[in-house]
Each structure stands twice: as structure tokens, then as C-alpha cells.
Protein backbone atom coordinates (compact mmCIF):
# COMPACT_ATOMS: atom_id res chain seq x y z
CA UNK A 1 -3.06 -14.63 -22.46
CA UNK A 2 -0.26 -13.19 -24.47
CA UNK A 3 0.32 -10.15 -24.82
CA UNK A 4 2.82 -7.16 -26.43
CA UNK A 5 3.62 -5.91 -23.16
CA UNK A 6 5.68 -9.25 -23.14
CA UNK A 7 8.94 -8.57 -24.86
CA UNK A 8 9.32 -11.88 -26.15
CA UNK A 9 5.96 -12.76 -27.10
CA UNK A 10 5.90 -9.35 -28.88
CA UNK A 11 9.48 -10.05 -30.54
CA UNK A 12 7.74 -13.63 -31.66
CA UNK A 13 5.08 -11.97 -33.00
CA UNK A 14 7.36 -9.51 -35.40
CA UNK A 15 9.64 -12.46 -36.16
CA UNK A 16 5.98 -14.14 -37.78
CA UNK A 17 5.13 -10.79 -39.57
CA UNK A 18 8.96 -11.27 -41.05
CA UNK A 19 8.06 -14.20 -42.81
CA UNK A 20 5.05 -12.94 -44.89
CA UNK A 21 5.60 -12.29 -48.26
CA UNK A 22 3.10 -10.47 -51.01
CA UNK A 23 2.48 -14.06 -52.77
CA UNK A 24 1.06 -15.91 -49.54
CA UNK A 25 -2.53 -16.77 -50.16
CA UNK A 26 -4.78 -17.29 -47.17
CA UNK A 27 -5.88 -20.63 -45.39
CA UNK A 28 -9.10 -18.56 -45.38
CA UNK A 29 -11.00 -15.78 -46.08
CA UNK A 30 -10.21 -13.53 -48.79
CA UNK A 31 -8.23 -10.68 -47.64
CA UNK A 32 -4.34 -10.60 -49.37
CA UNK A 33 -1.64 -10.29 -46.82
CA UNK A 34 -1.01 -6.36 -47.65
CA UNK A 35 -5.00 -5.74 -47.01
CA UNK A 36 -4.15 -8.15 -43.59
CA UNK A 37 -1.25 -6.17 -42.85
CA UNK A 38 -3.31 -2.89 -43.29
CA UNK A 39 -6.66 -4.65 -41.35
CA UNK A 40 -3.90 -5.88 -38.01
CA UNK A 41 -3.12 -2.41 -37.96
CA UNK A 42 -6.25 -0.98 -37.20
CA UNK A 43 -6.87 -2.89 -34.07
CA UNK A 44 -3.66 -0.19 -32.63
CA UNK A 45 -5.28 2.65 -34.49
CA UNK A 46 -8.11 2.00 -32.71
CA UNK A 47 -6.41 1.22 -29.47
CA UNK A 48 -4.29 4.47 -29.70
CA UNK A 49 -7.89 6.92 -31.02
CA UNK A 50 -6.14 7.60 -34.49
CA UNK A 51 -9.77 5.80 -35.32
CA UNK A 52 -13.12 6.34 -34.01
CA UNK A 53 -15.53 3.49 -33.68
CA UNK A 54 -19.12 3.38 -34.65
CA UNK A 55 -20.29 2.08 -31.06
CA UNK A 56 -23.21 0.23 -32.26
CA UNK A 57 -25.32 -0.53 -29.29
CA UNK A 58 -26.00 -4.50 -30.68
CA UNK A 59 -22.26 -5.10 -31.05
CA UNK A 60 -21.68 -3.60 -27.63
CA UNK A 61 -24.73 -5.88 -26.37
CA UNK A 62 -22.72 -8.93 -27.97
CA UNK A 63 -18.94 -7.51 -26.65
CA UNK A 64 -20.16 -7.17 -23.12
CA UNK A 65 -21.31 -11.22 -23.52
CA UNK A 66 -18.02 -12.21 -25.09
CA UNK A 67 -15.38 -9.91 -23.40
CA UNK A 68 -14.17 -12.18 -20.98
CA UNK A 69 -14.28 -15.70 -23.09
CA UNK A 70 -12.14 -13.30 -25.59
CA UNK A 71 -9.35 -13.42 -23.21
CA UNK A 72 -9.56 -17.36 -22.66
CA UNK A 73 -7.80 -18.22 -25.98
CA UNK A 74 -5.31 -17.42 -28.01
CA UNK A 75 -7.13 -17.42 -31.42
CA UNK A 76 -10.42 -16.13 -32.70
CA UNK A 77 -12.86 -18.18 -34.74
CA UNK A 78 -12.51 -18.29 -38.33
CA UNK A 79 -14.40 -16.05 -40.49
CA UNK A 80 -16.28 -14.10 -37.53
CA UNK A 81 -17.99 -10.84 -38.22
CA UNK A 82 -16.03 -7.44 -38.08
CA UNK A 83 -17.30 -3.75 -37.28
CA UNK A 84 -16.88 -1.56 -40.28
CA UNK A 85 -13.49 0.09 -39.25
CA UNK A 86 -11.54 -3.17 -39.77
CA UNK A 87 -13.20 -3.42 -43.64
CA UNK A 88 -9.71 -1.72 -45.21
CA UNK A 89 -9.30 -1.43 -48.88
CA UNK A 90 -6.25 -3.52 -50.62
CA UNK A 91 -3.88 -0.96 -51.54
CA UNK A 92 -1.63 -3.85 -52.43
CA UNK A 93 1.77 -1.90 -50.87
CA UNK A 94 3.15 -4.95 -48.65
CA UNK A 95 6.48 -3.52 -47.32
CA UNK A 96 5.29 -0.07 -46.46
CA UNK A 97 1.51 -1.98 -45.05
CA UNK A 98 4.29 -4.17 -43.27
CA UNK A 99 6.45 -1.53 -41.78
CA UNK A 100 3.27 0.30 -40.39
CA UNK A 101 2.07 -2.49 -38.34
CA UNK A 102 5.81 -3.59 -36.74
CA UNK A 103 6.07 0.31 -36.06
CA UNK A 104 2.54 0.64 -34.53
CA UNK A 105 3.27 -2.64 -32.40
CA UNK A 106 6.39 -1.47 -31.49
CA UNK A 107 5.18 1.90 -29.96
CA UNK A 108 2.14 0.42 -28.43
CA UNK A 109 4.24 -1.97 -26.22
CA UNK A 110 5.80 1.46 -24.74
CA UNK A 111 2.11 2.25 -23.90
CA UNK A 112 2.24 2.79 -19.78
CA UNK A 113 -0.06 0.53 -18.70
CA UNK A 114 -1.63 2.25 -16.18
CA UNK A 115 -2.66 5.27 -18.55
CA UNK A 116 -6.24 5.22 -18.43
CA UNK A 117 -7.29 7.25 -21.54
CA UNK A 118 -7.85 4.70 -24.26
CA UNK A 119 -9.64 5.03 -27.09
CA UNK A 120 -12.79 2.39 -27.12
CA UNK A 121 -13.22 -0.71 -28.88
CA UNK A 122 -15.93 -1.15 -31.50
CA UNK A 123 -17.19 -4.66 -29.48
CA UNK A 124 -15.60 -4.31 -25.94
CA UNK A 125 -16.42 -0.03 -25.46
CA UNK A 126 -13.81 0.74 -22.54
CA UNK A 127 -10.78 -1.34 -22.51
CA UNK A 128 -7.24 -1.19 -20.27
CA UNK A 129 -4.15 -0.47 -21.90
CA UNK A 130 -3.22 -4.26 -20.96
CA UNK A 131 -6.49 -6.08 -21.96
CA UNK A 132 -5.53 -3.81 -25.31
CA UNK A 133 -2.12 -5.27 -25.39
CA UNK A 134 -3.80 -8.72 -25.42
CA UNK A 135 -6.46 -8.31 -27.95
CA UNK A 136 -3.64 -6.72 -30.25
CA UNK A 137 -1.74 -9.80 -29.74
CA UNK A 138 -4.42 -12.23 -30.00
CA UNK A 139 -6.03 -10.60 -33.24
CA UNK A 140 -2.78 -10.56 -35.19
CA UNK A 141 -1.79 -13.77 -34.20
CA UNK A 142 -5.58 -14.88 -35.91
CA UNK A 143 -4.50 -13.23 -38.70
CA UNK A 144 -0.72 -14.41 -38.88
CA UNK A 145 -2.24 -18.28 -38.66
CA UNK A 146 -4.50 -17.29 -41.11
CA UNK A 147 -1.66 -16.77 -43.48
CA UNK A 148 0.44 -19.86 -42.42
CA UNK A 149 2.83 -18.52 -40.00
């Protein structure tokens, strides 16, 4: 699985984010790019504990199912369900929602990977710093597709 611990992969990844612009319209779903932008970035906010989940006991039920298949493939399905921390308002600033998310990926790939005080996941509960790296990789690259690039 990829991941942003991979300098490439994680230089790939910002390259993509590059070639948004604030007129792209969605392959689907309804979110604009600047509310995707803002949404990406809350996968690292929750990674780093700027955000606490809600752990919901039946979305942990349903994480502890799914965790592993997660790692399997490089893209989600389309239009799956979302916890309530990843349902941003559109506060239709592009560069600056832009800017945020390269800055957070950029300082999460410094992470140490063996730290072993993340914050945890709305779905998954306890993750590793790497399987974190992953999922951050794997969720904007969803969202990145979903926008054409």
C-alpha cells in the first residue's frame, strides 16, 4: 500500500493536489474541491489529535471488520459513508484550503514512525503512525480521482 512515508509516492501525491483548480467539478459526489481540500485534511487532523473523534461503538464494530481489507487497495468505494468529523463546511478559500493540506502532509511524513501516541480513528480506534501514513495516502488519493487527477 502506498504510503507518505514514501518520498516519492508522497511527492506524487502533492504534484496531483498541484493540478486542482477552484473550477474542477467532481466525477462524483457533491463536495467542491476547496470543501475536498478542507475534508483530505482532516484525515491528518485526526491522525495528529488536533480533532477528536466521536468513537461510535457501531462504526468501531464495522472498522474492526474492514480494517485490514482497507489496506488491500488503493482506492475507497465511491460515495461510502463518513463519521461526522469529515462533514466540513465549504468555505470556498482554495489556495489557503490547498496550502493547509500540502503543509499538513508534509509534516506528517516527518512523523517517527515508531511514536506510539496517535490520536484514534473514528472507524479503525487505535492506529500506527504507518498504517496512518497509508490511510492518509489512500483517502486523498480517493478524493484526488474523484476530482480527475
Amino acid at each position: 500500500m502506498k504510503s507518505i512515508f514514501n518520498e516519492s509516492e508522497k511527492t506524487e501525491l502533492i504534484e496531483r493536489i498541484n493540478k486542482l483548480n477552484p473550477e474542477l467539478k467532481p466525477l462524483w459526489g457533491i463536495m467542491s474541491v476547496s470543501r475536498m481540500l478542507t475534508h483530505c485534511t482532516v484525515t491528518l487532523k485526526l491522525a495528529f489529535g488536533e480533532i477528536t473523534p466521536e468513537l461510535n461503538e457501531k462504526f468501531l464494530q464495522i472498522g474492526k471488520q474492514v480494517k485490514n481489507r482497507v489496506f488491500e487497495t488503493e482506492m475507497f468505494s465511491k460515495n461510502i459513508p463518513t463519521t461526522k468529523e469529515f462533514l466540513v463546511p465549504d468555505n470556498n478559500d482554495f489556495h489557503n484550503n490547498k496550502t493547509i493540506l500540502i503543509d499538513y502532509i508534509n509534516k506528517y511524513s516527518l512523523t517517527d514512525v515508531n511514536d506510539t501516541k496517535m490520536a484514534p480513528h473514528p472507524y479503525f480506534d487505535d492506529m500506527s503512525v504507518t498504517e496512518w501514513g497509508m490511510l492518509i495516502w489512500k483517502h486523498t488519493n480517493h478524493h484526488l480521482t474523484q476530482f480527475g487527477v
